[in-house]
N, C-alpha and C. Protein backbone atom coordinates (compact mmCIF):
# COMPACT_ATOMS: atom_id res chain seq x y z
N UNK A 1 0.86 -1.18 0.00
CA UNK A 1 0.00 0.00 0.00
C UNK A 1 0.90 1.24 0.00
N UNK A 2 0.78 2.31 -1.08
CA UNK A 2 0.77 3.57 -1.01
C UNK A 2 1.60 4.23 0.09
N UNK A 3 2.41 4.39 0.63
CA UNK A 3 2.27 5.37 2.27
C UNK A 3 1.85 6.35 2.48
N UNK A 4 1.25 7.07 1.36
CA UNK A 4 0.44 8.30 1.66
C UNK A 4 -0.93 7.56 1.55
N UNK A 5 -1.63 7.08 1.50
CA UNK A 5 -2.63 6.50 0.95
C UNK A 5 -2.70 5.67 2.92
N UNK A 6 -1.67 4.85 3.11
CA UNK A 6 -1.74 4.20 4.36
C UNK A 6 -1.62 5.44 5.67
N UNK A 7 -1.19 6.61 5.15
CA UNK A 7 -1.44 7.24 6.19
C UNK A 7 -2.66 8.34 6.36
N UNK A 8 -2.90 8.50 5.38
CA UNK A 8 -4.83 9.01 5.43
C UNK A 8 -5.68 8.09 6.24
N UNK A 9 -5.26 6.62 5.63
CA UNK A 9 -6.23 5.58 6.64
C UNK A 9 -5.71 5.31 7.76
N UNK A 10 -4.36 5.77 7.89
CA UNK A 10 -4.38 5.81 9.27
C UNK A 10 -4.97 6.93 10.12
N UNK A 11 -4.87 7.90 9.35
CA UNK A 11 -5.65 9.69 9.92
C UNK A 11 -6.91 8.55 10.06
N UNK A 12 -7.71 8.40 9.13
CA UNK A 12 -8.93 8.19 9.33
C UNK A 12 -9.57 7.39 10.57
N UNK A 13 -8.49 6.35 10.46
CA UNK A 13 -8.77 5.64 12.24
C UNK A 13 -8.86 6.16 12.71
N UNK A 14 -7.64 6.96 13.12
CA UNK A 14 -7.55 7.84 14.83
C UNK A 14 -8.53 8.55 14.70
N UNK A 15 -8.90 9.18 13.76
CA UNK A 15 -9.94 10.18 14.17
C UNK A 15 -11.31 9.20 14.35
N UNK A 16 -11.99 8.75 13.89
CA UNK A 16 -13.13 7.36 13.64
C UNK A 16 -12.89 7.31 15.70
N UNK A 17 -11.70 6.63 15.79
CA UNK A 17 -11.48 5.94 17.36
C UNK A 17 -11.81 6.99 18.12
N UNK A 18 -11.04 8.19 18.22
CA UNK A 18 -11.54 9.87 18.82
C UNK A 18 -13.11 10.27 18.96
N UNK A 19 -13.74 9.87 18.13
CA UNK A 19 -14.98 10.69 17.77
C UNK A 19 -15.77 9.06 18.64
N UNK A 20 -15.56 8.19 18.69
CA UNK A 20 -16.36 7.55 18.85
C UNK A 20 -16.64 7.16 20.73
N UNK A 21 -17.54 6.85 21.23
CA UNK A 21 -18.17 6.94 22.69
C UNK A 21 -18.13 5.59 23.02
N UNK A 22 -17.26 4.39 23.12
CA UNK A 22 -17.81 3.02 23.61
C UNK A 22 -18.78 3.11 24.66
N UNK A 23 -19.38 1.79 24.61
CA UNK A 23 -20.29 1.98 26.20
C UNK A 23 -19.69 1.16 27.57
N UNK A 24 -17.99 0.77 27.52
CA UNK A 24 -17.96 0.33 28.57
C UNK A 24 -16.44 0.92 29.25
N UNK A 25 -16.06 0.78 30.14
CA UNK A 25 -14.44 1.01 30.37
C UNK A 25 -13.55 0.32 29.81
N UNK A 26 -13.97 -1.28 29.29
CA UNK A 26 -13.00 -1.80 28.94
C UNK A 26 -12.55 -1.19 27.44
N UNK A 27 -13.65 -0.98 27.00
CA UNK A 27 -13.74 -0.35 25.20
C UNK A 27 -13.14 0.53 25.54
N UNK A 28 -13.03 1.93 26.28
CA UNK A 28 -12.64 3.05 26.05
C UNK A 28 -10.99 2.77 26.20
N UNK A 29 -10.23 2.10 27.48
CA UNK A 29 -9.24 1.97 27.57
C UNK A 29 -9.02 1.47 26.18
N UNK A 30 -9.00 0.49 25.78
CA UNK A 30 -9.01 -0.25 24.38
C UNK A 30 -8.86 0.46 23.54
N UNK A 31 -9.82 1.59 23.41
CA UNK A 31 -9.65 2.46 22.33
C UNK A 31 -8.15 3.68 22.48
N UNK A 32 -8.37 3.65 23.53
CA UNK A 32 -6.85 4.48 24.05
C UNK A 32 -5.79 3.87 23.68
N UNK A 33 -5.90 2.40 23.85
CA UNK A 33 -4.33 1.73 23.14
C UNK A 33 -4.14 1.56 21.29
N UNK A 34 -5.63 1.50 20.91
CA UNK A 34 -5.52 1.65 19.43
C UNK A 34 -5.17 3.28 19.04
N UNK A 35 -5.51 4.27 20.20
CA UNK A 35 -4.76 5.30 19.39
C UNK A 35 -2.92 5.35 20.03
N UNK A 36 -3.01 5.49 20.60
CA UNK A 36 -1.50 4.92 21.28
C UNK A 36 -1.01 4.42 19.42
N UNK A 37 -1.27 3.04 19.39
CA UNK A 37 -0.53 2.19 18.52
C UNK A 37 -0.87 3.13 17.42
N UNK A 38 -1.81 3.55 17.21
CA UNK A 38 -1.56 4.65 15.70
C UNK A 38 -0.59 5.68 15.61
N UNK A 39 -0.79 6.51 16.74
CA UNK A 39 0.24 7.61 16.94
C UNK A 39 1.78 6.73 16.60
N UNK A 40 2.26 5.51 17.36
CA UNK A 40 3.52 4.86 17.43
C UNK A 40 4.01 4.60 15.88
N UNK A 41 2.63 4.28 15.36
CA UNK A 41 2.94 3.33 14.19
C UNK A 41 2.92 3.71 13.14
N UNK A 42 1.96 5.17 13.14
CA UNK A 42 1.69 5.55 12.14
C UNK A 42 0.77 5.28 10.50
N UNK A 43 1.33 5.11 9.21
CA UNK A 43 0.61 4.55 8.17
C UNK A 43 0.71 3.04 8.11
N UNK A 44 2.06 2.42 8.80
CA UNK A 44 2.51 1.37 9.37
C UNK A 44 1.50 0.28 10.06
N UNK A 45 0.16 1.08 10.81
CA UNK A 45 -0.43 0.61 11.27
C UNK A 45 -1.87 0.03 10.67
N UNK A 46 -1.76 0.58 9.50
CA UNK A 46 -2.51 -0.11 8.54
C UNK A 46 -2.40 -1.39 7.48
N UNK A 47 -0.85 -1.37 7.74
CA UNK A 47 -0.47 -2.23 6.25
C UNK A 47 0.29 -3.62 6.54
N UNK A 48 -0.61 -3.80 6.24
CA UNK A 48 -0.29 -5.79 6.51
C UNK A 48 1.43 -6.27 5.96
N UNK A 49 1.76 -5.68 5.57
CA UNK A 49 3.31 -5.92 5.24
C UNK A 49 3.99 -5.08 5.85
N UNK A 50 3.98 -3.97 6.37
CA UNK A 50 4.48 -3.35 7.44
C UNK A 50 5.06 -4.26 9.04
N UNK A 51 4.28 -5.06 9.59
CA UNK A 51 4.40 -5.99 10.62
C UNK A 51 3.42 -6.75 10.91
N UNK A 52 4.05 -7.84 11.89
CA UNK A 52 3.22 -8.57 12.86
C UNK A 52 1.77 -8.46 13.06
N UNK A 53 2.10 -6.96 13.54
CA UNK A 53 0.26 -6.49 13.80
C UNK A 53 0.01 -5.26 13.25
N UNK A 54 -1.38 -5.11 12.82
CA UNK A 54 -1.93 -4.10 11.96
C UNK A 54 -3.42 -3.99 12.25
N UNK A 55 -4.11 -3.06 11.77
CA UNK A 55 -5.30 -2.67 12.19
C UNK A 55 -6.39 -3.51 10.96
N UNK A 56 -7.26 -4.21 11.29
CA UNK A 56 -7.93 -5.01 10.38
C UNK A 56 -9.50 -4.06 10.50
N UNK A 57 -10.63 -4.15 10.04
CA UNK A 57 -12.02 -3.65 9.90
C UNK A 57 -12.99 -5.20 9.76
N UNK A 58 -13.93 -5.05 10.48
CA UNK A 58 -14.70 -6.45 10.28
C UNK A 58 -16.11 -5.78 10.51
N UNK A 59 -17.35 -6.68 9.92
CA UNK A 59 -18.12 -6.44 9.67
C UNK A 59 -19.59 -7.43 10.22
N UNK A 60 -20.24 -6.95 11.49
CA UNK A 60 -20.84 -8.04 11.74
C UNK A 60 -22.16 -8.08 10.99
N UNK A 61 -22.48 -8.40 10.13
CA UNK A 61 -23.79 -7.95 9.33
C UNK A 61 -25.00 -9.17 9.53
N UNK A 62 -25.90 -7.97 10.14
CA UNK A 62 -27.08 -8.85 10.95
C UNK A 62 -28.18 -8.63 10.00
N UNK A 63 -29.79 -9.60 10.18
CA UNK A 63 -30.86 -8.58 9.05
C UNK A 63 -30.91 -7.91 10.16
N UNK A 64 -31.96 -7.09 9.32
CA UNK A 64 -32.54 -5.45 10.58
C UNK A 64 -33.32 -6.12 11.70
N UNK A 65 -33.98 -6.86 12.09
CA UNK A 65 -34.64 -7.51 13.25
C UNK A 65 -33.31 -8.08 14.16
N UNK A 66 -32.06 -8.25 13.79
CA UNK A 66 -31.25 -8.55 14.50
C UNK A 66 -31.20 -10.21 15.11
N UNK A 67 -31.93 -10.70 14.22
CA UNK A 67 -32.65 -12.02 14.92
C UNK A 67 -31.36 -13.10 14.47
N UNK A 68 -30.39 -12.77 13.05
CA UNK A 68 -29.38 -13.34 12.39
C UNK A 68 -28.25 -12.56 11.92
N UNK A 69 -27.58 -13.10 12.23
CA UNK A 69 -25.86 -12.73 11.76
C UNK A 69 -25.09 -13.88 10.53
N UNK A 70 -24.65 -12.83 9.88
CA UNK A 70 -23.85 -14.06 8.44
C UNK A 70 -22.56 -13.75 9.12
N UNK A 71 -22.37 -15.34 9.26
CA UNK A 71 -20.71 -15.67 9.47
C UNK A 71 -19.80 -16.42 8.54
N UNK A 72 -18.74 -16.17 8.35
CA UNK A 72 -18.09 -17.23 7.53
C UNK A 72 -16.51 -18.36 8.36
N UNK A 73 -16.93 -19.66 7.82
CA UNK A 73 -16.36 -20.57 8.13
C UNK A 73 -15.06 -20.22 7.65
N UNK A 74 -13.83 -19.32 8.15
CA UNK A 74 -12.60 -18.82 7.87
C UNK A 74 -11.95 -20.30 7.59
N UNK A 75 -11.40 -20.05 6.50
CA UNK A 75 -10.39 -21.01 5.63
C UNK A 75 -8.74 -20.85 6.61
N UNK A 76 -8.18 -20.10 6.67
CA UNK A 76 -7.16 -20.01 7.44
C UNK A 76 -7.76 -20.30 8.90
N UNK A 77 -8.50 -19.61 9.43
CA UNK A 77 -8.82 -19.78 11.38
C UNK A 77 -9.39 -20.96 11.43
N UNK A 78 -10.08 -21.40 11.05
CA UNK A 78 -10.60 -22.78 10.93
C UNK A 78 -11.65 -22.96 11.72
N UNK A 79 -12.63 -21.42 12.19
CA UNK A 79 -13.55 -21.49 12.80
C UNK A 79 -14.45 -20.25 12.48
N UNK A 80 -15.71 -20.32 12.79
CA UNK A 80 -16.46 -19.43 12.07
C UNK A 80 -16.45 -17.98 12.75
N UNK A 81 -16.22 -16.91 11.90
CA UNK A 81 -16.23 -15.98 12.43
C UNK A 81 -16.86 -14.19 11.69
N UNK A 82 -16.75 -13.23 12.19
CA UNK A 82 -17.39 -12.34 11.36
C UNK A 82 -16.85 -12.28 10.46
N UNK A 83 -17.43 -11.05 9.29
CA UNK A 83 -16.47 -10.91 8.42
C UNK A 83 -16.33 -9.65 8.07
N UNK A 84 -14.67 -9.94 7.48
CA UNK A 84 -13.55 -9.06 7.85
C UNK A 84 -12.72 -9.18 7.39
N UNK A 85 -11.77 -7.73 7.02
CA UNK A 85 -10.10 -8.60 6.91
C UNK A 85 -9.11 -7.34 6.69
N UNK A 86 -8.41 -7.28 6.18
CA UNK A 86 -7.14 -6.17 6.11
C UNK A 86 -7.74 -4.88 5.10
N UNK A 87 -7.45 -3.78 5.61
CA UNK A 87 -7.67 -2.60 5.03
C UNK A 87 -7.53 -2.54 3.30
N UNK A 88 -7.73 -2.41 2.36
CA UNK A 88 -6.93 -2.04 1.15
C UNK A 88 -6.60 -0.33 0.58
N UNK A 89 -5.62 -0.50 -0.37
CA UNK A 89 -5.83 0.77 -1.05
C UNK A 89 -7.05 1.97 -1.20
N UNK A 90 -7.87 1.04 -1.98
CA UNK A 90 -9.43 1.59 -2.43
C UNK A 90 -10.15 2.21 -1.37
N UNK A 91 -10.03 1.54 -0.13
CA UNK A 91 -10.59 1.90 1.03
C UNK A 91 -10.96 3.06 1.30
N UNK A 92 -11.41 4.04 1.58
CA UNK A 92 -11.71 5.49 2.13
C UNK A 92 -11.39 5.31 3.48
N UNK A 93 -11.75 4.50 3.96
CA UNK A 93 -12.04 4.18 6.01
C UNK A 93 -12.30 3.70 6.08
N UNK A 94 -11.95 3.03 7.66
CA UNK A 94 -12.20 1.85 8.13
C UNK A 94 -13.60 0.68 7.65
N UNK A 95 -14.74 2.59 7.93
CA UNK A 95 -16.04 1.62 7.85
C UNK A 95 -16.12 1.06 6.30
N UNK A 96 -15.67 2.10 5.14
CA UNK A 96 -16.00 1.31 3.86
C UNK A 96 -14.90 0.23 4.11
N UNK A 97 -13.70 -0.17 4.65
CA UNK A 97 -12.79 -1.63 4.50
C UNK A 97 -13.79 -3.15 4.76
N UNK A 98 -14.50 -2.44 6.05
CA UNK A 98 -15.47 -3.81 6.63
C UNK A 98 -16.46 -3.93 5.73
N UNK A 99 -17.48 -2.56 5.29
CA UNK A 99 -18.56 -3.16 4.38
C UNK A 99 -17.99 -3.64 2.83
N UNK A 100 -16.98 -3.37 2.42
CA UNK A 100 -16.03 -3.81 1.05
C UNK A 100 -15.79 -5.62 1.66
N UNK A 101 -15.23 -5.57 2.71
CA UNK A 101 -15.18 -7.29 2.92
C UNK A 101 -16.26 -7.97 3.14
N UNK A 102 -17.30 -7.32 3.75
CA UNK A 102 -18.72 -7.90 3.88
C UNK A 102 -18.95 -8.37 2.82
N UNK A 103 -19.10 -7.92 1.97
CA UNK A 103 -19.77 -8.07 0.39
C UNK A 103 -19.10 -9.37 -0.37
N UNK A 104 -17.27 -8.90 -0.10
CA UNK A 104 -16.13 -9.95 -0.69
C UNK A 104 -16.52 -11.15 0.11
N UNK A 105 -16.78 -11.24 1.37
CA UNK A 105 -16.58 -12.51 2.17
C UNK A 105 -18.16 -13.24 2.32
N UNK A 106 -18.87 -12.37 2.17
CA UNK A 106 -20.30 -12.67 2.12
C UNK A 106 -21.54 -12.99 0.85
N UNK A 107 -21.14 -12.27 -0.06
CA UNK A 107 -21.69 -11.87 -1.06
C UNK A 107 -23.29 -11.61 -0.98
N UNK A 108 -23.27 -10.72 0.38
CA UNK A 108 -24.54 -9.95 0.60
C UNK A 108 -24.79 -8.79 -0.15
N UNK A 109 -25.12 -7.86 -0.79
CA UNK A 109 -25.07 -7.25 -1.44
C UNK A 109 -26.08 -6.10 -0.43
N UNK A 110 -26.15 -4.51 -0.69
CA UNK A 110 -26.70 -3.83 0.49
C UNK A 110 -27.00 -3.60 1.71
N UNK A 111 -25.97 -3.91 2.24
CA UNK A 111 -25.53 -3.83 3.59
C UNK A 111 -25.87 -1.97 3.48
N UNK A 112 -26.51 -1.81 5.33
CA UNK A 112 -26.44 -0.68 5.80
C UNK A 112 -25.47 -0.76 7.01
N UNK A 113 -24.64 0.59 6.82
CA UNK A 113 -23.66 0.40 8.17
C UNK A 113 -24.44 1.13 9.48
N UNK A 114 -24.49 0.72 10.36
CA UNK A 114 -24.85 1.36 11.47
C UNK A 114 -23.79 2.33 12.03
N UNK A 115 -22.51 1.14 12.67
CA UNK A 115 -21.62 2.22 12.96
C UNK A 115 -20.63 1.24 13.77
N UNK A 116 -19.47 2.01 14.03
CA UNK A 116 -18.32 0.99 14.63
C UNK A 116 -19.19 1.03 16.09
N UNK A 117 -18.87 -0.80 15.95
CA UNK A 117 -19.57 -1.46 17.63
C UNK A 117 -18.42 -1.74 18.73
N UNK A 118 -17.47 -2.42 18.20
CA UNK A 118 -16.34 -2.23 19.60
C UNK A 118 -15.04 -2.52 18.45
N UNK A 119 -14.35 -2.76 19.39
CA UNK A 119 -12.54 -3.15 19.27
C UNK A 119 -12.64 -4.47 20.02
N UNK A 120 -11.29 -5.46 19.03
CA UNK A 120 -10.84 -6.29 19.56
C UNK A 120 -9.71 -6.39 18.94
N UNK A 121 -8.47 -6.77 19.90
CA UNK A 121 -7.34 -6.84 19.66
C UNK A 121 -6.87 -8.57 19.82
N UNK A 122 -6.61 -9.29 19.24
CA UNK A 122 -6.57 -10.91 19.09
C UNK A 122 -5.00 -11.33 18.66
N UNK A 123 -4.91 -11.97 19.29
CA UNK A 123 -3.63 -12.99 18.78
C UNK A 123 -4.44 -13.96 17.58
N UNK A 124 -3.57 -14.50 16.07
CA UNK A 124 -4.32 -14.58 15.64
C UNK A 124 -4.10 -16.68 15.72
N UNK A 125 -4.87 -17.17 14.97
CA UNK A 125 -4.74 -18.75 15.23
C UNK A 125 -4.97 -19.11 14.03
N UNK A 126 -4.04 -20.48 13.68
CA UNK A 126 -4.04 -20.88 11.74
C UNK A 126 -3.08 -20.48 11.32
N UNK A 127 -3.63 -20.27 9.73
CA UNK A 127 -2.69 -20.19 8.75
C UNK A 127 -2.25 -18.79 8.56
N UNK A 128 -2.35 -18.16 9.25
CA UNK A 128 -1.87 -16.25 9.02
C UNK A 128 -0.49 -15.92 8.63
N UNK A 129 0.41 -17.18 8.32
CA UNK A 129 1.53 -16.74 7.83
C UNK A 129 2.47 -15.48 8.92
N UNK A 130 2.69 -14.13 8.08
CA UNK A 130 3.21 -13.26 9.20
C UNK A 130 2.80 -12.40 9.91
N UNK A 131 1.14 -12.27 10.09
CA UNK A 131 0.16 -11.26 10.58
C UNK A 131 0.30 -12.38 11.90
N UNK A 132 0.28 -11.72 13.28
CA UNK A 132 0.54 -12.51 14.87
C UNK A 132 -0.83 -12.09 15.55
N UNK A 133 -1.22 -10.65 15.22
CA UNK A 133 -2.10 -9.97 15.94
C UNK A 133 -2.58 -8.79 15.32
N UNK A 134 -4.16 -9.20 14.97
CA UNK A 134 -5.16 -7.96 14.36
C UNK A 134 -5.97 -7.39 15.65
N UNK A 135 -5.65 -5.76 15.13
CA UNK A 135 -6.36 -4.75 16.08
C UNK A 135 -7.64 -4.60 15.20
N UNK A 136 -8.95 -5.50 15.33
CA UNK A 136 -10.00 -5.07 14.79
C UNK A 136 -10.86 -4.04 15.08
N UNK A 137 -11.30 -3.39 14.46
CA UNK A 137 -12.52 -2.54 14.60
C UNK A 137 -13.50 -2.92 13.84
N UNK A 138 -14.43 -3.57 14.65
CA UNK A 138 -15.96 -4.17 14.45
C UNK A 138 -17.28 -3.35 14.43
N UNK A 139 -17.66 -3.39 13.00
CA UNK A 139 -19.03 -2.72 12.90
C UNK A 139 -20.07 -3.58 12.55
N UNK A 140 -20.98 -2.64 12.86
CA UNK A 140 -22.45 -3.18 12.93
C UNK A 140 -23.05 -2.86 11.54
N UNK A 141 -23.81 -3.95 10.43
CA UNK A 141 -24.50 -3.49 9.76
C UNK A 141 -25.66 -4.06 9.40
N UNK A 142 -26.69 -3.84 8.55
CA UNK A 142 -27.73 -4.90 8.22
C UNK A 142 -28.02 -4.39 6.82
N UNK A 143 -28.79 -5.84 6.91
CA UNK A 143 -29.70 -6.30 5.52
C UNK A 143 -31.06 -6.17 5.92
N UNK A 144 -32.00 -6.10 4.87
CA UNK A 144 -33.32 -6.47 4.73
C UNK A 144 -33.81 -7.48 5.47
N UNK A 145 -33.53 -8.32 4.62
CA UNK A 145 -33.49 -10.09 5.20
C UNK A 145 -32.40 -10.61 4.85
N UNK A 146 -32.59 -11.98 5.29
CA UNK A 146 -31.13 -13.11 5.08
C UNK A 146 -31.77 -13.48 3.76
N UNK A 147 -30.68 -12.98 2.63
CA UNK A 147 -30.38 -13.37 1.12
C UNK A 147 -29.76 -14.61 1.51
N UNK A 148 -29.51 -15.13 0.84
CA UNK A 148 -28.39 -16.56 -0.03
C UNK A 148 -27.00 -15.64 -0.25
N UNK A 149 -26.29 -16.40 0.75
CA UNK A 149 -24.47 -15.66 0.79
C UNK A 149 -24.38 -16.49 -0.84
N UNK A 150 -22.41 -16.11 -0.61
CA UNK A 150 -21.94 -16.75 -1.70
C UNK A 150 -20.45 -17.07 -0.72
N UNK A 151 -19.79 -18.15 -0.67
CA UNK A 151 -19.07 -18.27 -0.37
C UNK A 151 -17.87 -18.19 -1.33
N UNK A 152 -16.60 -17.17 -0.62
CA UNK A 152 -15.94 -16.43 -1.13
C UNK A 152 -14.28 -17.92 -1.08
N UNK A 153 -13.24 -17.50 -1.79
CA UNK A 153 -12.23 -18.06 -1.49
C UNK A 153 -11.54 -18.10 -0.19
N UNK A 154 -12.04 -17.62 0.65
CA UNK A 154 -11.19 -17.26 2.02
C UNK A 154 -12.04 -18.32 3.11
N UNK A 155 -13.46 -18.65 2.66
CA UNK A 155 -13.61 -19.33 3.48
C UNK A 155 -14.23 -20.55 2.86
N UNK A 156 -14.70 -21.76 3.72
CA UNK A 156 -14.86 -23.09 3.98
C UNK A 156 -16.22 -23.34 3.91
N UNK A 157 -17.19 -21.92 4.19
CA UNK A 157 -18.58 -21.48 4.24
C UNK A 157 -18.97 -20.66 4.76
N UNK A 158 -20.41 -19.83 4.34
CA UNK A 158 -20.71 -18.80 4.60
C UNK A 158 -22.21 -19.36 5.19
N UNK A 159 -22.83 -18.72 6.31
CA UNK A 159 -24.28 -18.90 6.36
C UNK A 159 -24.66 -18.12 7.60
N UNK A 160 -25.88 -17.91 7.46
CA UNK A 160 -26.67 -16.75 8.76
C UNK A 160 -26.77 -17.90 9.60
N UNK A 161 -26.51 -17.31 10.94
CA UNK A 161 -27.32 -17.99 12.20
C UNK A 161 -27.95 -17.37 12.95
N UNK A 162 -28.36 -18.07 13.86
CA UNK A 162 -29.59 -17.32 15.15
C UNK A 162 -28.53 -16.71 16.14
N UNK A 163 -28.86 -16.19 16.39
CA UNK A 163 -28.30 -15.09 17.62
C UNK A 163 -28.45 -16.16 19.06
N UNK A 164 -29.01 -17.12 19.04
CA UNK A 164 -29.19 -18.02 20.14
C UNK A 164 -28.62 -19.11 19.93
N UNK A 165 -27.70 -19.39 19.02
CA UNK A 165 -26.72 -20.70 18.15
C UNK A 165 -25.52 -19.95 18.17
N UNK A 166 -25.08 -18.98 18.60
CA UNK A 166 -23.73 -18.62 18.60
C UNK A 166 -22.51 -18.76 19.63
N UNK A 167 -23.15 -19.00 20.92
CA UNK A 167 -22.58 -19.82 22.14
C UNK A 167 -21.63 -20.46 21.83
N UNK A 168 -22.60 -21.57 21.34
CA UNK A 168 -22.17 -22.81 20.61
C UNK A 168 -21.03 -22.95 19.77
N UNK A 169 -21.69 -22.24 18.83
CA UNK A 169 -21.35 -22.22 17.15
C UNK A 169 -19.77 -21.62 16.68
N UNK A 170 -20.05 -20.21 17.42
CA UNK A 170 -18.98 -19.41 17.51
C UNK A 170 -18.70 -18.53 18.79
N UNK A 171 -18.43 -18.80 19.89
CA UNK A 171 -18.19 -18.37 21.31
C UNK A 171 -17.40 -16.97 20.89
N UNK A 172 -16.30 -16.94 20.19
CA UNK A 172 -16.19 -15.39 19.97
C UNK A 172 -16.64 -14.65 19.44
N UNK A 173 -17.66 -14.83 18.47
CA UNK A 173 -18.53 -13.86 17.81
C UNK A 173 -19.53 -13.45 19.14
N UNK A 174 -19.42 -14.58 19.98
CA UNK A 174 -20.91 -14.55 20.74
C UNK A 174 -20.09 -13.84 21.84
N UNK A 175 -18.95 -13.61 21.86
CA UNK A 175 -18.65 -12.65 23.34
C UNK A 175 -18.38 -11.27 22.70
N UNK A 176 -18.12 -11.02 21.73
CA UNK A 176 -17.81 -9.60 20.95
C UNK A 176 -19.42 -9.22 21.00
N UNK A 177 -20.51 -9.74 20.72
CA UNK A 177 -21.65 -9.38 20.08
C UNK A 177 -22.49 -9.26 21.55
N UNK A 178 -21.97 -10.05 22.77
CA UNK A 178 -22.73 -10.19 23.82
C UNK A 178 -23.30 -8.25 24.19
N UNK A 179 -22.39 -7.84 24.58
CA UNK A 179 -22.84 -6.09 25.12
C UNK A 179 -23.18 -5.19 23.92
N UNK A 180 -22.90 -5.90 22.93
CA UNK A 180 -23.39 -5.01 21.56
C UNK A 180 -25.07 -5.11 21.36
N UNK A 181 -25.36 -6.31 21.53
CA UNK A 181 -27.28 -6.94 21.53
C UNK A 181 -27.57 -6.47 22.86
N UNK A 182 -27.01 -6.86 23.87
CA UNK A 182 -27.20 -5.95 25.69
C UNK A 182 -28.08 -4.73 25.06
């Protein structure tokens, strides 16, 4: 990526992280260390070949009743999770990176963004090669209804579930999403 290009999206984070109100202490501290690591890191902190860890955008896209979430069966993690993935060029910001992968990883088509829902910072597990640890920023968006995904090359499968099958199904979607549905 660009480095002028990686450092607009990096402007664009910090400011996105600044402007935004979590609703708990743990989020806000959280958000204090993602600006921390921007200030440190700079355009650096966007670009997946830059290092280890970098700032990723993910996308939890529910229908509007909130009753289902599309997850995909990650080909590298080897477990189902939102979707998401590394910033690109094209990107404007964070929020268009997540709804641009929504679409790539989902093939939902009209997604509405609500708005960034929290941060998570993860060690990562699988095949990630030289990425160790994504600083995600997770938004909220919806559909109409649950269309027919398309499963993309990155994952193993794509499909909506119940908001009451995610325990189970996917325990970290279901602890990221727990105070977000709260």
């Amino acid at each position: 990526m660009d480095p002028v290009i990686a450092q607009q999206l990096a402007a664009r984070s910090a400011d996105l992280l600044t402007a935004w109100h979590p609703g708990s202490a743990e989020q806000r501290a959280l958000r204090d260390e993602y600006l921390a690591f921007i200030e440190h890191h700079g355009p650096d902190a966007v670009r997946k070949p830059a290092g280890p860890e970098h700032l990723t955008a993910s996308c939890f896209l529910f229908t509007e009743d909130r009753a289902h979430v599309l997850l995909t069966l990650h080909r590298k993690a080897g477990r189902w999770l939102q979707l998401g993935g590394h910033y690109e060029p094209a990107d404007a910001d964070p929020a268009e990176a997540a709804l641009r992968e929504a679409l790539e990883e989902g093939g939902v088509p009209g997604a509405t963004l609500v708005g960034l829902a929290d941060l998570d910072r993860h060690e990562l597990v699988g095949a990630f090669g030289a990425c160790r640890v994504h600083w995600d920023l997770g938004f909220l968006a919806t559909v109409p209804a649950a269309s027919a995904p398309v499963i993309s090359d990155e994952s193993d499968d794509v499909r909506w579930f119940r908001i009451d099958e995610l325990a189970d199904a996917a325990p970290d979607v279901a602890r990221r999403l727990a105070p977000i549905l709260a």
